[in-house]
Every structure is written in structure tokens, then in C-alpha cells.
PDB file of N, CA and C in Angstrom:
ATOM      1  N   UNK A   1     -70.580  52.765  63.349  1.00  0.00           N
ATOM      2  CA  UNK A   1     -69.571  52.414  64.328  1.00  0.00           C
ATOM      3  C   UNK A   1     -68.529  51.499  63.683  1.00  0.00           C
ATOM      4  N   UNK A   2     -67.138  52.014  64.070  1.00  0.00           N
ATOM      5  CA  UNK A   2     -66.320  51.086  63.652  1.00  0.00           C
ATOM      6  C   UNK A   2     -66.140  49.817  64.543  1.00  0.00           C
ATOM      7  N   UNK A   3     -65.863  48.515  63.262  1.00  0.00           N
ATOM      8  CA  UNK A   3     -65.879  47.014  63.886  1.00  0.00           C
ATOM      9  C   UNK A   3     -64.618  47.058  64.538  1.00  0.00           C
ATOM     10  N   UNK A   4     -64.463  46.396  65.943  1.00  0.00           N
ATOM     11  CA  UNK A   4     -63.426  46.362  66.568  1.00  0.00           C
ATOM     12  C   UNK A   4     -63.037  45.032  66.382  1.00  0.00           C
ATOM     13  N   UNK A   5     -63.267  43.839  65.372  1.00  0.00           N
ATOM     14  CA  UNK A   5     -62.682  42.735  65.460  1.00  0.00           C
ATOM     15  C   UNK A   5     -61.066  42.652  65.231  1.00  0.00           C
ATOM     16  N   UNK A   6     -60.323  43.874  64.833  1.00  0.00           N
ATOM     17  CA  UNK A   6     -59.080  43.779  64.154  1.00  0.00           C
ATOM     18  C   UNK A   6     -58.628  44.216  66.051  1.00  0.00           C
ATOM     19  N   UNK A   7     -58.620  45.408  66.692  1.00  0.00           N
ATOM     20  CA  UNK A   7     -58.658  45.221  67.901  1.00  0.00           C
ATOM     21  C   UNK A   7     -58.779  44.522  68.974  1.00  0.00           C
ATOM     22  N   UNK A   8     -59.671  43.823  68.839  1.00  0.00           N
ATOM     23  CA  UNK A   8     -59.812  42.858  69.893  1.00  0.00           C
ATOM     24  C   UNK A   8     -58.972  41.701  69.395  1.00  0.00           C
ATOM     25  N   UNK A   9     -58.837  41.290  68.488  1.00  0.00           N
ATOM     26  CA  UNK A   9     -57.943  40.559  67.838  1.00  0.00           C
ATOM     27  C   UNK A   9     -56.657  40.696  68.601  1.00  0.00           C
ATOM     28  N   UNK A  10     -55.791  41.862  67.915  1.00  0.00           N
ATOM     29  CA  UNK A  10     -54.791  42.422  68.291  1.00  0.00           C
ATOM     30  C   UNK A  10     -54.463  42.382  69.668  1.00  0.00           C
ATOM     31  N   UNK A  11     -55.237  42.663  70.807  1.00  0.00           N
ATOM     32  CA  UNK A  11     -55.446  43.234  72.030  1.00  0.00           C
ATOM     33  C   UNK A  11     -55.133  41.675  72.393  1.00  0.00           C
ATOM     34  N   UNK A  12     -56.310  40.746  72.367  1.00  0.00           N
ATOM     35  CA  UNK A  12     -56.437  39.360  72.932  1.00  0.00           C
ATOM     36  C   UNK A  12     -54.713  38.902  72.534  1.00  0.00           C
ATOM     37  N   UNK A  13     -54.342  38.757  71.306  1.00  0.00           N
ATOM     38  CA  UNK A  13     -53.068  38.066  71.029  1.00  0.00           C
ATOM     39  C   UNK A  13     -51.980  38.700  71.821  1.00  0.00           C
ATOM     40  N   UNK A  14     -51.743  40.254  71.710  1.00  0.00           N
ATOM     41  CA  UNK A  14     -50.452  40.508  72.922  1.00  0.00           C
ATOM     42  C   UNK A  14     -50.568  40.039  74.059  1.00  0.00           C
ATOM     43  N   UNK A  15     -52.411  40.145  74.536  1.00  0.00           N
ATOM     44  CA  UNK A  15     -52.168  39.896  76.105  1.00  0.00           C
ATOM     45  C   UNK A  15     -51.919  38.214  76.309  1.00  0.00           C
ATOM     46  N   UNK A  16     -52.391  37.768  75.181  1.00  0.00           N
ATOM     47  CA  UNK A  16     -51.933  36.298  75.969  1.00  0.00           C
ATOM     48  C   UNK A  16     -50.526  35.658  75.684  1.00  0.00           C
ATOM     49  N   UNK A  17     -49.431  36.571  74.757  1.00  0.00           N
ATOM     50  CA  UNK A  17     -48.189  36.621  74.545  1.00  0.00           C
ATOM     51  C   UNK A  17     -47.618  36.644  76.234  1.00  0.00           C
ATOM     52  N   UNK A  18     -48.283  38.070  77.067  1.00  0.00           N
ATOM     53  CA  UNK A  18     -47.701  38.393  78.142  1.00  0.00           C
ATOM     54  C   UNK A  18     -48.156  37.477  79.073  1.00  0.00           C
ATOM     55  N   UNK A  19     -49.160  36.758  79.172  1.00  0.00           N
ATOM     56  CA  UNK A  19     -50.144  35.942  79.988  1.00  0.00           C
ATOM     57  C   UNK A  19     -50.910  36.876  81.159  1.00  0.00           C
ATOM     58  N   UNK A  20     -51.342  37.913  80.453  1.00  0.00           N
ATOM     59  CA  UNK A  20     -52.676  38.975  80.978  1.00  0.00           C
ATOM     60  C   UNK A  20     -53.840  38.733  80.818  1.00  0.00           C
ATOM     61  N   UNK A  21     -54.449  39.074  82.101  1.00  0.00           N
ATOM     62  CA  UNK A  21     -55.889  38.971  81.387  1.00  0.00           C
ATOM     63  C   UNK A  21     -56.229  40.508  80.664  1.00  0.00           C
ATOM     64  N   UNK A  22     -57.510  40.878  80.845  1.00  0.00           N
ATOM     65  CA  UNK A  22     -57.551  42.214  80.186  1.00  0.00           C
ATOM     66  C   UNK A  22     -57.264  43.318  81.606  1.00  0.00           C
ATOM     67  N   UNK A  23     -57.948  42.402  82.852  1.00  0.00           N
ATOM     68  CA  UNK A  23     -58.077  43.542  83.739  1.00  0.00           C
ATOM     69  C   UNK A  23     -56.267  44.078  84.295  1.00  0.00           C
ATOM     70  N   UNK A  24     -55.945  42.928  84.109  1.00  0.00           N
ATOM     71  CA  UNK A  24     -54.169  43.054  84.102  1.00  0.00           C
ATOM     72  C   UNK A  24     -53.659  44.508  82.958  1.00  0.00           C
ATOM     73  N   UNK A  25     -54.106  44.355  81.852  1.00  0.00           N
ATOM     74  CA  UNK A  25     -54.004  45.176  80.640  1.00  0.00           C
ATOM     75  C   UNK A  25     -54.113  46.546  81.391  1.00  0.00           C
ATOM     76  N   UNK A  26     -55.669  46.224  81.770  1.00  0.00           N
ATOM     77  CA  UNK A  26     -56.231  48.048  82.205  1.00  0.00           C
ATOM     78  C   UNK A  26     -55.303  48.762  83.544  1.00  0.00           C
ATOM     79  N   UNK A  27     -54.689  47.738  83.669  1.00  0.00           N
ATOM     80  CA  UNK A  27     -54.012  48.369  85.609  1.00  0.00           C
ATOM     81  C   UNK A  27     -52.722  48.563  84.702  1.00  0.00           C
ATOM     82  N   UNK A  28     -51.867  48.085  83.972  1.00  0.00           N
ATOM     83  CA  UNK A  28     -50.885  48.187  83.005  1.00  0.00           C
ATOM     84  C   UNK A  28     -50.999  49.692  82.370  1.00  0.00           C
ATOM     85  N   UNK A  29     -51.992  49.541  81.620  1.00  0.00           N
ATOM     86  CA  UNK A  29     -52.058  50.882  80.913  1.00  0.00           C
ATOM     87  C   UNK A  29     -52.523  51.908  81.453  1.00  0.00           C
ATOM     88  N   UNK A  30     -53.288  51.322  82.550  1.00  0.00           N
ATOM     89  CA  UNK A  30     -53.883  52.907  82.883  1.00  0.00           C
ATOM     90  C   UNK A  30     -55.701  53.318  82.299  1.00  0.00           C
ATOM     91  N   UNK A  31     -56.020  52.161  81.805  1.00  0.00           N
ATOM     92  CA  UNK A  31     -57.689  52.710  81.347  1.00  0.00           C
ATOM     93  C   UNK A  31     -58.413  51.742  81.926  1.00  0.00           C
ATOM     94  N   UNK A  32     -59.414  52.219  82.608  1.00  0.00           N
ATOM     95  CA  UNK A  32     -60.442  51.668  83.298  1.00  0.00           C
ATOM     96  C   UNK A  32     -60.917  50.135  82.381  1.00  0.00           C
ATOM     97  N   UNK A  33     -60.807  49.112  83.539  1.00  0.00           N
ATOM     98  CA  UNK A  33     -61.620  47.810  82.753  1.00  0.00           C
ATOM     99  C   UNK A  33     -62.821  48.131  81.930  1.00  0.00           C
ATOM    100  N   UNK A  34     -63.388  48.692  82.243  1.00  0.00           N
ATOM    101  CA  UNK A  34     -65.137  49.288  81.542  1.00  0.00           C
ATOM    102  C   UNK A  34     -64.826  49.476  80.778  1.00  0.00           C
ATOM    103  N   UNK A  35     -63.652  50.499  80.005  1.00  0.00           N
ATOM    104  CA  UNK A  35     -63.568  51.130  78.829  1.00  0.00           C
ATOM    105  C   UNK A  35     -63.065  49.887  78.312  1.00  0.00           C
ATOM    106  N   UNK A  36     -62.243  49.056  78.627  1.00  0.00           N
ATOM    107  CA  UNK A  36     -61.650  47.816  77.782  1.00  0.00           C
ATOM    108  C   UNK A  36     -62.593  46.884  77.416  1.00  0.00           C
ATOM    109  N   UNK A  37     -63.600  46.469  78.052  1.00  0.00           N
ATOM    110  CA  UNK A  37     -64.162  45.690  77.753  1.00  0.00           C
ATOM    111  C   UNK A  37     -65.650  46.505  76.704  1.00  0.00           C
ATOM    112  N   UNK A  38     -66.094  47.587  76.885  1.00  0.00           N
ATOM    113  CA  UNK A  38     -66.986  48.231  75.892  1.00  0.00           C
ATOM    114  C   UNK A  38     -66.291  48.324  74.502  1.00  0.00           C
ATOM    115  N   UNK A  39     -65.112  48.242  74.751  1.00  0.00           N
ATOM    116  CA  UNK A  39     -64.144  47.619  72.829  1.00  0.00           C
ATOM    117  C   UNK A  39     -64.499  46.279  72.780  1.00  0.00           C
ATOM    118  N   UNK A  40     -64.452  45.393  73.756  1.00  0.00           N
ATOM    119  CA  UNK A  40     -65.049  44.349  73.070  1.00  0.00           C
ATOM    120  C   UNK A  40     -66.597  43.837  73.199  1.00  0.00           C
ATOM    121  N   UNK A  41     -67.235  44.546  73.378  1.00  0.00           N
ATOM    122  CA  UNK A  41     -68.782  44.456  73.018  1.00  0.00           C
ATOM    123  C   UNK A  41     -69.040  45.097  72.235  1.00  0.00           C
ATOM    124  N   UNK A  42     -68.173  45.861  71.632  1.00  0.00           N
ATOM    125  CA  UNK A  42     -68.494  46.659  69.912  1.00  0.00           C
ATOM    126  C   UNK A  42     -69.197  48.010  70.513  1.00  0.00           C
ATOM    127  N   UNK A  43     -69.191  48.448  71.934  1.00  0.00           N
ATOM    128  CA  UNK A  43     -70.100  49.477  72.123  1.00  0.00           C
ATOM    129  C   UNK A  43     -69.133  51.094  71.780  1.00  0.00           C
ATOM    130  N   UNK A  44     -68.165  50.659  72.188  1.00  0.00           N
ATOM    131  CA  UNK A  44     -67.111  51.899  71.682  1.00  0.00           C
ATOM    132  C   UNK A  44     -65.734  51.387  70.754  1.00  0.00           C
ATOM    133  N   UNK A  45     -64.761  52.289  70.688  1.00  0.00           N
ATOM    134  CA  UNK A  45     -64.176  51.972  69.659  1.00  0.00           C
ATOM    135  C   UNK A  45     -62.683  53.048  70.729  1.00  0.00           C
ATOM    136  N   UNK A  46     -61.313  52.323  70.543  1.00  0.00           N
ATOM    137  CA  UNK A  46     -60.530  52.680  70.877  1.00  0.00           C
ATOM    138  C   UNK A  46     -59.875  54.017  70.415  1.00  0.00           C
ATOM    139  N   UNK A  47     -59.460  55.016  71.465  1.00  0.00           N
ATOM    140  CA  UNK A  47     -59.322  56.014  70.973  1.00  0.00           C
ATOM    141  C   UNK A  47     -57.437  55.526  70.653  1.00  0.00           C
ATOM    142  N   UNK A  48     -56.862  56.469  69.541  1.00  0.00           N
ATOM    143  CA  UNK A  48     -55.588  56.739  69.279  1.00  0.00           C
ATOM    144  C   UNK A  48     -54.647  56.763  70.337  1.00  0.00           C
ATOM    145  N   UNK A  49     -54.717  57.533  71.375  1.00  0.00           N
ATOM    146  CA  UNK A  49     -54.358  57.563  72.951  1.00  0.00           C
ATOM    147  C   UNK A  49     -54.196  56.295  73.458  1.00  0.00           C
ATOM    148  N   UNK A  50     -55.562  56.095  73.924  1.00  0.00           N
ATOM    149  CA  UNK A  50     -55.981  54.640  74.627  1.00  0.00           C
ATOM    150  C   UNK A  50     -55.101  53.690  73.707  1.00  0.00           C
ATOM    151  N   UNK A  51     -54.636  53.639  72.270  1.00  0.00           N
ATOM    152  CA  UNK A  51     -54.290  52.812  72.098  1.00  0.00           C
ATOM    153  C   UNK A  51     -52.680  52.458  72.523  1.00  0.00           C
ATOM    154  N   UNK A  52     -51.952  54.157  71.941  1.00  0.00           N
ATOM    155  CA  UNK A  52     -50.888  54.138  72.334  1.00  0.00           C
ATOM    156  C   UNK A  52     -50.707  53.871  74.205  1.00  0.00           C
ATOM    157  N   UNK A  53     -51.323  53.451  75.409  1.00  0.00           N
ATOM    158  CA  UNK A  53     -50.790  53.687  76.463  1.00  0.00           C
ATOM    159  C   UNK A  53     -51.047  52.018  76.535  1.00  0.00           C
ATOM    160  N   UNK A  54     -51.903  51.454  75.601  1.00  0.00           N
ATOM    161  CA  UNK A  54     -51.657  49.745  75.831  1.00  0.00           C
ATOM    162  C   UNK A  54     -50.173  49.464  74.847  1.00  0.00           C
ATOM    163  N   UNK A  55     -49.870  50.130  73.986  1.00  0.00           N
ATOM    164  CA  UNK A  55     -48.408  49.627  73.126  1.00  0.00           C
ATOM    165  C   UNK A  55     -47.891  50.207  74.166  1.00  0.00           C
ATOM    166  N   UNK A  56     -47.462  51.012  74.525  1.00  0.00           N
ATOM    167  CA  UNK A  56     -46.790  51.333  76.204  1.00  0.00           C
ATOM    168  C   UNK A  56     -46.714  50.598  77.046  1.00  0.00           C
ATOM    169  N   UNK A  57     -47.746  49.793  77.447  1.00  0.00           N
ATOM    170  CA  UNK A  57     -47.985  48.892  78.433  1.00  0.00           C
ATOM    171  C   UNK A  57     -47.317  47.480  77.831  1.00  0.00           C
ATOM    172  N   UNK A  58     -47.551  47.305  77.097  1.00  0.00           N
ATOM    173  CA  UNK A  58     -46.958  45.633  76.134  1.00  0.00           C
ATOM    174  C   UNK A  58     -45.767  46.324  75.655  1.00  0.00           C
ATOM    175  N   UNK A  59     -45.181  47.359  75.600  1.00  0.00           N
ATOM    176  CA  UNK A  59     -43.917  47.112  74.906  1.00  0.00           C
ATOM    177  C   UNK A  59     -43.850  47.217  73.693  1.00  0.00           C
ATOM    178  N   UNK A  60     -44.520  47.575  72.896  1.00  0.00           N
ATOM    179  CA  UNK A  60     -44.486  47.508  71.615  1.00  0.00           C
ATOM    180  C   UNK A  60     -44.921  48.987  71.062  1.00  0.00           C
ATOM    181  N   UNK A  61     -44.573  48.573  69.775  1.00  0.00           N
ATOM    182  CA  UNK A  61     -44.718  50.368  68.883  1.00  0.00           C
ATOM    183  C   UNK A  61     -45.831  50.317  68.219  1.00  0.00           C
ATOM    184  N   UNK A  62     -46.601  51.260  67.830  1.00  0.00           N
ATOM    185  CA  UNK A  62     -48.120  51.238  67.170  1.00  0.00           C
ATOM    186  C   UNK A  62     -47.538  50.186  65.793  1.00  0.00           C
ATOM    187  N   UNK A  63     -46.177  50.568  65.450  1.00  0.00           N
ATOM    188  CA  UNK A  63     -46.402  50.138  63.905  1.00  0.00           C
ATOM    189  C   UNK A  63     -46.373  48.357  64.115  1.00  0.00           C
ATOM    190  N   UNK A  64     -46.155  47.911  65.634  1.00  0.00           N
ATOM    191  CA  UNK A  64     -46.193  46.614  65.514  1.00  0.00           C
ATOM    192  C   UNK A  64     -47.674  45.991  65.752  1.00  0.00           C
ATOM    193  N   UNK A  65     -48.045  47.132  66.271  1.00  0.00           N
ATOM    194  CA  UNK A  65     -49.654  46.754  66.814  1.00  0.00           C
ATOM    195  C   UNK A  65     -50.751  46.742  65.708  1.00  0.00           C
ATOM    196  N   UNK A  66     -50.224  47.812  64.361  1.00  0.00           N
ATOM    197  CA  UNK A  66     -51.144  47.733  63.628  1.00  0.00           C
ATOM    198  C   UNK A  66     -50.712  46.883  62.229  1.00  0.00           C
ATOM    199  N   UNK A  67     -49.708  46.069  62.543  1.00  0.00           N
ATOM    200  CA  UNK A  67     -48.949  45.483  61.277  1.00  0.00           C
ATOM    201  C   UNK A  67     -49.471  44.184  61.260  1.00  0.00           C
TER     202      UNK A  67
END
């Protein structure tokens, strides 16, 4: 399984740029709290999609999300 610390990383720092929590995030983007928070218990791992509809949601472009 891939480590999601670079993710959750990432994820935690935009949302508290915007002053979101996560469940704010998931109503934003569109993916169920469950799935957001099983990225950060390391139980799943963000799909490509899922990622692009949170840079959607924050405003930002993958290349800023993964830079």
C-alpha cells in the first residue's frame, strides 16, 4: 500500500489555507467523508480523480498540488 503521508500532508495544508475542515473538503468536492478520512488512516489511497475534484474544489491545479 502506498504511504499517504505526502497526501495528507498536502490535503491538511490547503484545507487549513481555506479554513476547512475535511468534512467541508468532502461537501466541496463531492467525495464522501469516509473515503477522506480512510486516506488518512492509511486504509486506502487517493484515486487520480478523487484527487483532481479536491484541486477543483481548492482552486488549484494538480501541478500545484503535487509540487
Amino acid at each position: 500500500m502506498i504511504d499517504n503521508r505526502l497526501y495528507k500532508k498536502k490535503i491538511t495544508s490547503y484545507c487549513n489555507e481555506k479554513g476547512w475542515s475535511l468534512c467541508e473538503l468532502s461537501l466541496q468536492a463531492n467525495i464522501s467523508t469516509a473515503t477522506i478520512y480512510s486516506w488518512f488512516k492509511n486504509e486506502k489511497s487517493p484515486s487520480l480523480k478523487n484527487i483532481q475534484k479536491i484541486c477543483i474544489a481548492l482552486n488549484i491545479t494538480l501541478c500545484d498540488f503535487f509540487s
